[in-house]
Each structure stands twice: as structure tokens, then as C-alpha cells.
PDB file of N, CA and C in Angstrom:
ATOM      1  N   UNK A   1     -10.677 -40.162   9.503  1.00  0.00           N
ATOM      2  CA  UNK A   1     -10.712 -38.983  10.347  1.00  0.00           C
ATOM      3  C   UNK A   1      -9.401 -38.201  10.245  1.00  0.00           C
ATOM      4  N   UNK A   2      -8.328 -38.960  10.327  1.00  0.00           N
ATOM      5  CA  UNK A   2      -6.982 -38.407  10.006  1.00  0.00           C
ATOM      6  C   UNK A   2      -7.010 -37.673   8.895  1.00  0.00           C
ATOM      7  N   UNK A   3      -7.563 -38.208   7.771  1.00  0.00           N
ATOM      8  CA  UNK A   3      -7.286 -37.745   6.429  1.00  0.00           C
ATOM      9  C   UNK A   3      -8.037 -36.053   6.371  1.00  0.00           C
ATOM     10  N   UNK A   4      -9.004 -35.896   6.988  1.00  0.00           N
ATOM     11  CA  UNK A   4     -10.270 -35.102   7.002  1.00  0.00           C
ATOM     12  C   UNK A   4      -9.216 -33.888   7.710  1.00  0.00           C
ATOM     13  N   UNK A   5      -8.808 -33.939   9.515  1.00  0.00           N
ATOM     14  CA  UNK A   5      -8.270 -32.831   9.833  1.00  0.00           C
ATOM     15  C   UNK A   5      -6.734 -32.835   9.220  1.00  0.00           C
ATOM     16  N   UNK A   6      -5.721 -33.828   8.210  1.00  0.00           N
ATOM     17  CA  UNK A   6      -4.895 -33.398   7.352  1.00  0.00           C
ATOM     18  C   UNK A   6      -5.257 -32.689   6.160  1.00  0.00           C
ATOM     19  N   UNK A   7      -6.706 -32.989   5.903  1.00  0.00           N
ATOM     20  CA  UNK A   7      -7.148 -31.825   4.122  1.00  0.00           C
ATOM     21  C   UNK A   7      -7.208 -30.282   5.181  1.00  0.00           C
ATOM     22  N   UNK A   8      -7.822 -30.351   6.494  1.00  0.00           N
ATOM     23  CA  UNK A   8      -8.551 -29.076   6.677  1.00  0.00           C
ATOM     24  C   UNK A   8      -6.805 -27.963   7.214  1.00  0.00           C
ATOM     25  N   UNK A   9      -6.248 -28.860   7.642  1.00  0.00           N
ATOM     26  CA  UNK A   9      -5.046 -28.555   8.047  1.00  0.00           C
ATOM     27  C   UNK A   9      -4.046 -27.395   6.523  1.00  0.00           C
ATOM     28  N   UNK A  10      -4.013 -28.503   5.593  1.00  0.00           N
ATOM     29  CA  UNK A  10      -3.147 -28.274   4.875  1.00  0.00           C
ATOM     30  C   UNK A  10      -4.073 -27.122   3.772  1.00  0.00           C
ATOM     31  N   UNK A  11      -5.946 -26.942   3.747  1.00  0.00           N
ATOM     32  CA  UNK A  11      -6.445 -25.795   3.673  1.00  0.00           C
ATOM     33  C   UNK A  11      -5.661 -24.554   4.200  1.00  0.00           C
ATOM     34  N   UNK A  12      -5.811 -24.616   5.477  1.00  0.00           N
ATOM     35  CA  UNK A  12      -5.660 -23.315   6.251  1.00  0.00           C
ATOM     36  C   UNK A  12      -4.420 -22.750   5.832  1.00  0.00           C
ATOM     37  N   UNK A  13      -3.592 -23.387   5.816  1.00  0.00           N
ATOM     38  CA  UNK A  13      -2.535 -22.913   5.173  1.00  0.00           C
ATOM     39  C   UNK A  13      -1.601 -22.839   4.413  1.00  0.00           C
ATOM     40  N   UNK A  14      -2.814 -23.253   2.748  1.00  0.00           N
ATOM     41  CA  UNK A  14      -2.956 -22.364   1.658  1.00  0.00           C
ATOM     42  C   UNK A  14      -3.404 -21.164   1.972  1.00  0.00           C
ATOM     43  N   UNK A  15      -4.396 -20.947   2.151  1.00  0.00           N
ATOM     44  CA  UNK A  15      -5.267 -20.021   2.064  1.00  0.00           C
ATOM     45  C   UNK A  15      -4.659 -18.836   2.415  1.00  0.00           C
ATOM     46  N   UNK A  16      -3.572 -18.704   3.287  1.00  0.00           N
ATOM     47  CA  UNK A  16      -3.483 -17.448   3.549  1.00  0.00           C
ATOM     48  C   UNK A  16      -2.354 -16.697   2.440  1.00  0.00           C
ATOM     49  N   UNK A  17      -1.373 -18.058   1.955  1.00  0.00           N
ATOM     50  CA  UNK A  17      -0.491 -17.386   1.191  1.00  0.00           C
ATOM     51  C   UNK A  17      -1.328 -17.299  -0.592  1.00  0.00           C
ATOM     52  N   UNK A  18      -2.412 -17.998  -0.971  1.00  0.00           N
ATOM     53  CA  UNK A  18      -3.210 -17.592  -1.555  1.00  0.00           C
ATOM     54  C   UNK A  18      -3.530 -15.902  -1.627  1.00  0.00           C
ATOM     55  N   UNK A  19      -3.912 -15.773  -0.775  1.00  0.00           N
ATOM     56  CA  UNK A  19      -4.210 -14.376  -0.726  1.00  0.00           C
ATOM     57  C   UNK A  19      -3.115 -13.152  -1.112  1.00  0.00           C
ATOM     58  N   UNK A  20      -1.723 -13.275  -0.643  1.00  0.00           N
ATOM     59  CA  UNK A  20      -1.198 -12.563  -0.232  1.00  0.00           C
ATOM     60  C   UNK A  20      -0.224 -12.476  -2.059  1.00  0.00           C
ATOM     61  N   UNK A  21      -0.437 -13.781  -2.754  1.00  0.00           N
ATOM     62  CA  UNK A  21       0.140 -14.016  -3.958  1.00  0.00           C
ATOM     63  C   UNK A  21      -1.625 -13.151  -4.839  1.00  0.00           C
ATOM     64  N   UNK A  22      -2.359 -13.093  -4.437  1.00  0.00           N
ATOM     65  CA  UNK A  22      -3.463 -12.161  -5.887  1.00  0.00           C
ATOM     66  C   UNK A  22      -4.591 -13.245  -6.304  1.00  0.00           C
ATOM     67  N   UNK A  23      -4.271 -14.972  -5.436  1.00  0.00           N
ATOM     68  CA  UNK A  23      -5.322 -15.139  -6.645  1.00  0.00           C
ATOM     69  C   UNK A  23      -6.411 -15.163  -6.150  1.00  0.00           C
ATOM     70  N   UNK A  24      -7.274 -15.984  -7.678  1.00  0.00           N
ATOM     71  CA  UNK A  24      -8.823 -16.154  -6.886  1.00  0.00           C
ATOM     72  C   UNK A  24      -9.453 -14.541  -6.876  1.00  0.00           C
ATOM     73  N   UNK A  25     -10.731 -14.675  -5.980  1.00  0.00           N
ATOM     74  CA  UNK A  25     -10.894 -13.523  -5.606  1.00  0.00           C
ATOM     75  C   UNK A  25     -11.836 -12.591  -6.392  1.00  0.00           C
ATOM     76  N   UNK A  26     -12.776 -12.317  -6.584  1.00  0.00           N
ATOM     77  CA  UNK A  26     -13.796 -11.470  -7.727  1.00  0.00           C
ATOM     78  C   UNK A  26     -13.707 -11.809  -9.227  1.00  0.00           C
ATOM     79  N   UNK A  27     -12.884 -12.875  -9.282  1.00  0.00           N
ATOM     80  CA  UNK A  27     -12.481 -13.423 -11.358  1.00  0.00           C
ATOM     81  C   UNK A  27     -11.544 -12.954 -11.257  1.00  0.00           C
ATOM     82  N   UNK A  28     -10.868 -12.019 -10.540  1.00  0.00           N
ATOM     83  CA  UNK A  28      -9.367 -12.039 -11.429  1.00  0.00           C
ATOM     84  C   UNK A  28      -7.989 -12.775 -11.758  1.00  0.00           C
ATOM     85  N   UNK A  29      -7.271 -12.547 -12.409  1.00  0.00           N
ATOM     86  CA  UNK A  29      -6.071 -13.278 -12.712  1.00  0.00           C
ATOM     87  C   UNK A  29      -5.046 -13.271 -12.020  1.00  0.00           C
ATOM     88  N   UNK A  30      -5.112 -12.635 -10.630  1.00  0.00           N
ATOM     89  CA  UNK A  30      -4.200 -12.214 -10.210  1.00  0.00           C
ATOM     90  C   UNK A  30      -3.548 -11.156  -9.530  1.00  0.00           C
ATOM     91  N   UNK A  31      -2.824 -10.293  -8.797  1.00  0.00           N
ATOM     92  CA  UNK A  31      -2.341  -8.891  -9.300  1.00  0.00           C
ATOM     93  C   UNK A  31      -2.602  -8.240  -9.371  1.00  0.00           C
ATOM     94  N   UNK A  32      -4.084  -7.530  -9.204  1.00  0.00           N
ATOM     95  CA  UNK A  32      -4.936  -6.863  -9.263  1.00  0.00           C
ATOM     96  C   UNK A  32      -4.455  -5.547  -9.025  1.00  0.00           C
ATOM     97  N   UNK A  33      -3.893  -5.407  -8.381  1.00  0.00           N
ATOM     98  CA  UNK A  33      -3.008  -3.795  -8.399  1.00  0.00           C
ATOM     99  C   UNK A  33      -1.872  -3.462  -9.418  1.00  0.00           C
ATOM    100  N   UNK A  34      -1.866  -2.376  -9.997  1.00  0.00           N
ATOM    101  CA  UNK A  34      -1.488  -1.853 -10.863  1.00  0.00           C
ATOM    102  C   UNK A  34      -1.430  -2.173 -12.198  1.00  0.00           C
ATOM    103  N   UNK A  35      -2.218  -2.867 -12.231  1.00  0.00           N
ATOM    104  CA  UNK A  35      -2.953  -3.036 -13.936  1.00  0.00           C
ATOM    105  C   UNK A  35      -4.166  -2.119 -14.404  1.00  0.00           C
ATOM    106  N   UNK A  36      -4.706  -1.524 -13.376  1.00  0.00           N
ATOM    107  CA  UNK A  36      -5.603  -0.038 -13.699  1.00  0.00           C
ATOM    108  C   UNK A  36      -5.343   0.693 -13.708  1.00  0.00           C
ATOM    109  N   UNK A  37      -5.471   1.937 -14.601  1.00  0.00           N
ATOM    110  CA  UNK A  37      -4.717   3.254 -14.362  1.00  0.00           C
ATOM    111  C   UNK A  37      -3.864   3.427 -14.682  1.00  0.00           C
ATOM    112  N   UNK A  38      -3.282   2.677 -15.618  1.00  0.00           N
ATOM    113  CA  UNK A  38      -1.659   2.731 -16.416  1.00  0.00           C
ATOM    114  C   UNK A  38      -1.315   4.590 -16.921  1.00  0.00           C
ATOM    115  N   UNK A  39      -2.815   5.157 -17.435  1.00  0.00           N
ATOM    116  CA  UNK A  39      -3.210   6.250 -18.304  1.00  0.00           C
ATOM    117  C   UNK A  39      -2.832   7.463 -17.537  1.00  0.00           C
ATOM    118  N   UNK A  40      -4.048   7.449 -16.297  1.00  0.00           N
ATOM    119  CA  UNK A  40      -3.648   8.220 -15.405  1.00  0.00           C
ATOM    120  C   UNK A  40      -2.387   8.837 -14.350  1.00  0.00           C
ATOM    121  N   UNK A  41      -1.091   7.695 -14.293  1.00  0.00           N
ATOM    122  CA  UNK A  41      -0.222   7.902 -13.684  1.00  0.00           C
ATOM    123  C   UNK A  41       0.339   9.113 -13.915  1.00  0.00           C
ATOM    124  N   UNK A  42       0.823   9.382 -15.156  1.00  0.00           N
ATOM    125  CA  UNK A  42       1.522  10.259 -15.020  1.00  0.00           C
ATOM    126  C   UNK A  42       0.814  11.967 -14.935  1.00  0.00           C
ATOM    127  N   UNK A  43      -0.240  12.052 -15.670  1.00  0.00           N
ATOM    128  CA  UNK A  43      -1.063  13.517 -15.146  1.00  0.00           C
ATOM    129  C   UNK A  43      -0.719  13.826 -13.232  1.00  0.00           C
ATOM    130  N   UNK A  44      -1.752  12.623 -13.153  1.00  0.00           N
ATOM    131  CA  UNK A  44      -1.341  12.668 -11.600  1.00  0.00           C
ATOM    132  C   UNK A  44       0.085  13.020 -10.667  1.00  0.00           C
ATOM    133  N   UNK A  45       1.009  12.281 -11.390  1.00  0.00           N
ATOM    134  CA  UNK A  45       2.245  12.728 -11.172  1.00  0.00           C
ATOM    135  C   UNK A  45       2.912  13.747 -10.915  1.00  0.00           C
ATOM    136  N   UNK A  46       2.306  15.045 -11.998  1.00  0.00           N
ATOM    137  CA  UNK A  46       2.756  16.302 -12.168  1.00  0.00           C
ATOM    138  C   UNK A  46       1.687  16.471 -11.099  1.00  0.00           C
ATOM    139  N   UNK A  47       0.895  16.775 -11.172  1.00  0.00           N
ATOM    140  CA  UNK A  47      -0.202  17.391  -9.672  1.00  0.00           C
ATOM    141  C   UNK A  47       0.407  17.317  -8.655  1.00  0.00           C
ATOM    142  N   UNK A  48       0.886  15.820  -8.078  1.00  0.00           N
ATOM    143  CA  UNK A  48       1.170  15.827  -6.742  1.00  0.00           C
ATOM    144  C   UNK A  48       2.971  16.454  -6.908  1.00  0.00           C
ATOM    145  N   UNK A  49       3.851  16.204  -7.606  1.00  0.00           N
ATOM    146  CA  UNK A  49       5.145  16.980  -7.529  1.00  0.00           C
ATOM    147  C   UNK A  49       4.836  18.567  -7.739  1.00  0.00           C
ATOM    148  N   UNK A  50       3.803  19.155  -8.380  1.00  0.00           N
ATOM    149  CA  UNK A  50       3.547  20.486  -8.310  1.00  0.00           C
ATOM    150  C   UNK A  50       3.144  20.863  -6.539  1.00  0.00           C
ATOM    151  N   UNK A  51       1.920  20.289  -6.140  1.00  0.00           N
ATOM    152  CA  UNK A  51       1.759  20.657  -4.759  1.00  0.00           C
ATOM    153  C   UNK A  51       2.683  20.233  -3.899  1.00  0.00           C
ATOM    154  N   UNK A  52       3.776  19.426  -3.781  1.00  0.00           N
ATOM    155  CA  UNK A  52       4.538  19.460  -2.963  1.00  0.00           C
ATOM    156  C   UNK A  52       5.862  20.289  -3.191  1.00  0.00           C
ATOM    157  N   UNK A  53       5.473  20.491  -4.390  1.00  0.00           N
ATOM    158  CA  UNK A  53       6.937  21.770  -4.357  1.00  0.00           C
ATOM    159  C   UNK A  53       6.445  22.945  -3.847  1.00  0.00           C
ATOM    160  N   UNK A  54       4.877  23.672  -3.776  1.00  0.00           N
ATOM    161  CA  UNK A  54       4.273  24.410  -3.394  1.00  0.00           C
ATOM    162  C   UNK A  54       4.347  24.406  -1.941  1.00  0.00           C
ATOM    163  N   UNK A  55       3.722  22.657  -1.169  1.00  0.00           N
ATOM    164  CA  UNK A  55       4.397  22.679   0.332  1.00  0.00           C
ATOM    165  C   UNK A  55       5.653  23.031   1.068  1.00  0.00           C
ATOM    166  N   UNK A  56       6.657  22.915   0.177  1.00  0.00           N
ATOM    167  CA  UNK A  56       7.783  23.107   0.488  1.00  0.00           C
ATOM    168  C   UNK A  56       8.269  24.322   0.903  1.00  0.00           C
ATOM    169  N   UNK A  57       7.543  25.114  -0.263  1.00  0.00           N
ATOM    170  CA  UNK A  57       7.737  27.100  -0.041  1.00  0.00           C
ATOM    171  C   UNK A  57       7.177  27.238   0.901  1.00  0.00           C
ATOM    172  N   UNK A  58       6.122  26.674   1.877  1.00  0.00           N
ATOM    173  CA  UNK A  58       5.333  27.003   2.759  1.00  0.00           C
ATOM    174  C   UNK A  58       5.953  26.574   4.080  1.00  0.00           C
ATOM    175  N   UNK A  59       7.256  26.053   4.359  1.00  0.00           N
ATOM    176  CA  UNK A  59       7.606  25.326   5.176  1.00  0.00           C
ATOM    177  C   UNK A  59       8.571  26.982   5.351  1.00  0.00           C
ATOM    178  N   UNK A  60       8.666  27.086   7.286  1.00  0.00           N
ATOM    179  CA  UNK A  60       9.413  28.263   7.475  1.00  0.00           C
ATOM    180  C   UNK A  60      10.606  27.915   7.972  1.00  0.00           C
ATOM    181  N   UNK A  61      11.597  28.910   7.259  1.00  0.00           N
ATOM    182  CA  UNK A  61      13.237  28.609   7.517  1.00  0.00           C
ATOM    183  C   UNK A  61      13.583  28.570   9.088  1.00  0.00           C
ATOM    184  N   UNK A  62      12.843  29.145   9.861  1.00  0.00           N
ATOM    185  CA  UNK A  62      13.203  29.344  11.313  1.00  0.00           C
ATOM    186  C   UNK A  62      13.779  28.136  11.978  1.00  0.00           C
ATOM    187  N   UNK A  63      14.535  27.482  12.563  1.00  0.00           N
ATOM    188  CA  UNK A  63      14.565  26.482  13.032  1.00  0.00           C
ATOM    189  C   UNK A  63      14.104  26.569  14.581  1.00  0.00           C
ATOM    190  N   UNK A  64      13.361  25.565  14.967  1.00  0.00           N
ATOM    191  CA  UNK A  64      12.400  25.726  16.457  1.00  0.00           C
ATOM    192  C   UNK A  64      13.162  24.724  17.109  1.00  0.00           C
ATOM    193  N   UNK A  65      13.358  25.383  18.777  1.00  0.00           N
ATOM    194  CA  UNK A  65      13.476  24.407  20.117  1.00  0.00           C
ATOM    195  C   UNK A  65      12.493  24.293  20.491  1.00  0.00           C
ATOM    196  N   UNK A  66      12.084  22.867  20.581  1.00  0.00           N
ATOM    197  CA  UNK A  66      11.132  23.040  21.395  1.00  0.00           C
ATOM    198  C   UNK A  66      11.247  22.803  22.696  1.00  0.00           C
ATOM    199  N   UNK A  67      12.557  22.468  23.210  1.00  0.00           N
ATOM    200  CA  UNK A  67      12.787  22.142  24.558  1.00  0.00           C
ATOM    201  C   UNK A  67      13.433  23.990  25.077  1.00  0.00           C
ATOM    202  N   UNK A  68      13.103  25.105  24.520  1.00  0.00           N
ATOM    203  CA  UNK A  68      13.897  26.094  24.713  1.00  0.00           C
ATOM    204  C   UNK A  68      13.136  26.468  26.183  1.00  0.00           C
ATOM    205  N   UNK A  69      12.032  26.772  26.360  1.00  0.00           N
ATOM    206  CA  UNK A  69      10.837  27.062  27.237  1.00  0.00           C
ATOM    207  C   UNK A  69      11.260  26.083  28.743  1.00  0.00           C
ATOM    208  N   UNK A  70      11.609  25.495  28.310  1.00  0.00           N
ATOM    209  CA  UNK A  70      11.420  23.896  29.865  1.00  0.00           C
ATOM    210  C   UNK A  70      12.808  24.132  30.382  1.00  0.00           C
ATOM    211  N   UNK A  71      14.153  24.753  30.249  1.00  0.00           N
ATOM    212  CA  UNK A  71      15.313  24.772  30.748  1.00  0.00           C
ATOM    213  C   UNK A  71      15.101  25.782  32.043  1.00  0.00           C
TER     214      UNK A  71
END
């Protein structure tokens, strides 16, 4: 009986750092993030540094109080 809640024991916690290391899990090897999409990074790259340089122009020089109203 000892032996039984020491396997289920020393389960539980594998399992969580299992997870948190990639394995197991749908077949994969591991790591599963950022091994897709190697191709796409950089297109993407320019897109999002283009629209945020675009956000930026859109941002107004004014500087706001907002506590100006409540004094």
C-alpha cells in the first residue's frame, strides 16, 4: 500500500514539470514552439515594425492632465 501512494505521489510530481519542459504530448519531441515558422518570421517582422511606426505618427504631441478638471 505504501509503495502504491509512493508511485502515485512521485507521479504527480513529474507530471507537472513534464509539461512545462515540452515533452510527450501529440508525438512531439519536445519544444514545440518555435520550430514552425522559421520562414515566416521575418516578412512578418517588417509588417508589424511598419504599423507601429505608422502608430506612432498617430500618437498626439499634446501632453494631457488628467487630474487638471478635479483641482
Amino acid at each position: 500500500m505504501h509503495f502504491v501512494i509512493a508511485a502515485m505521489t512521485i507521479a504527480l510530481l513529474i507530471l507537472p514539470a513534464q509539461a512545462q519542459m515540452g515533452g510527450g504530448g501529440m508525438g512531439g519531441k519536445g519544444g514545440g514552439r518555435g520550430q514552425h515558422g522559421q520562414k515566416t518570421e521575418t516578412p512578418k517582422k517588417k509588417v508589424d515594425d511598419k504599423d507601429y511606426k505608422a502608430a506612432l505618427g498617430r500618437i498626439p504631441d499634446k501632453k494631457v492632465d488628467p487630474w487638471a478638471d478635479k483641482r
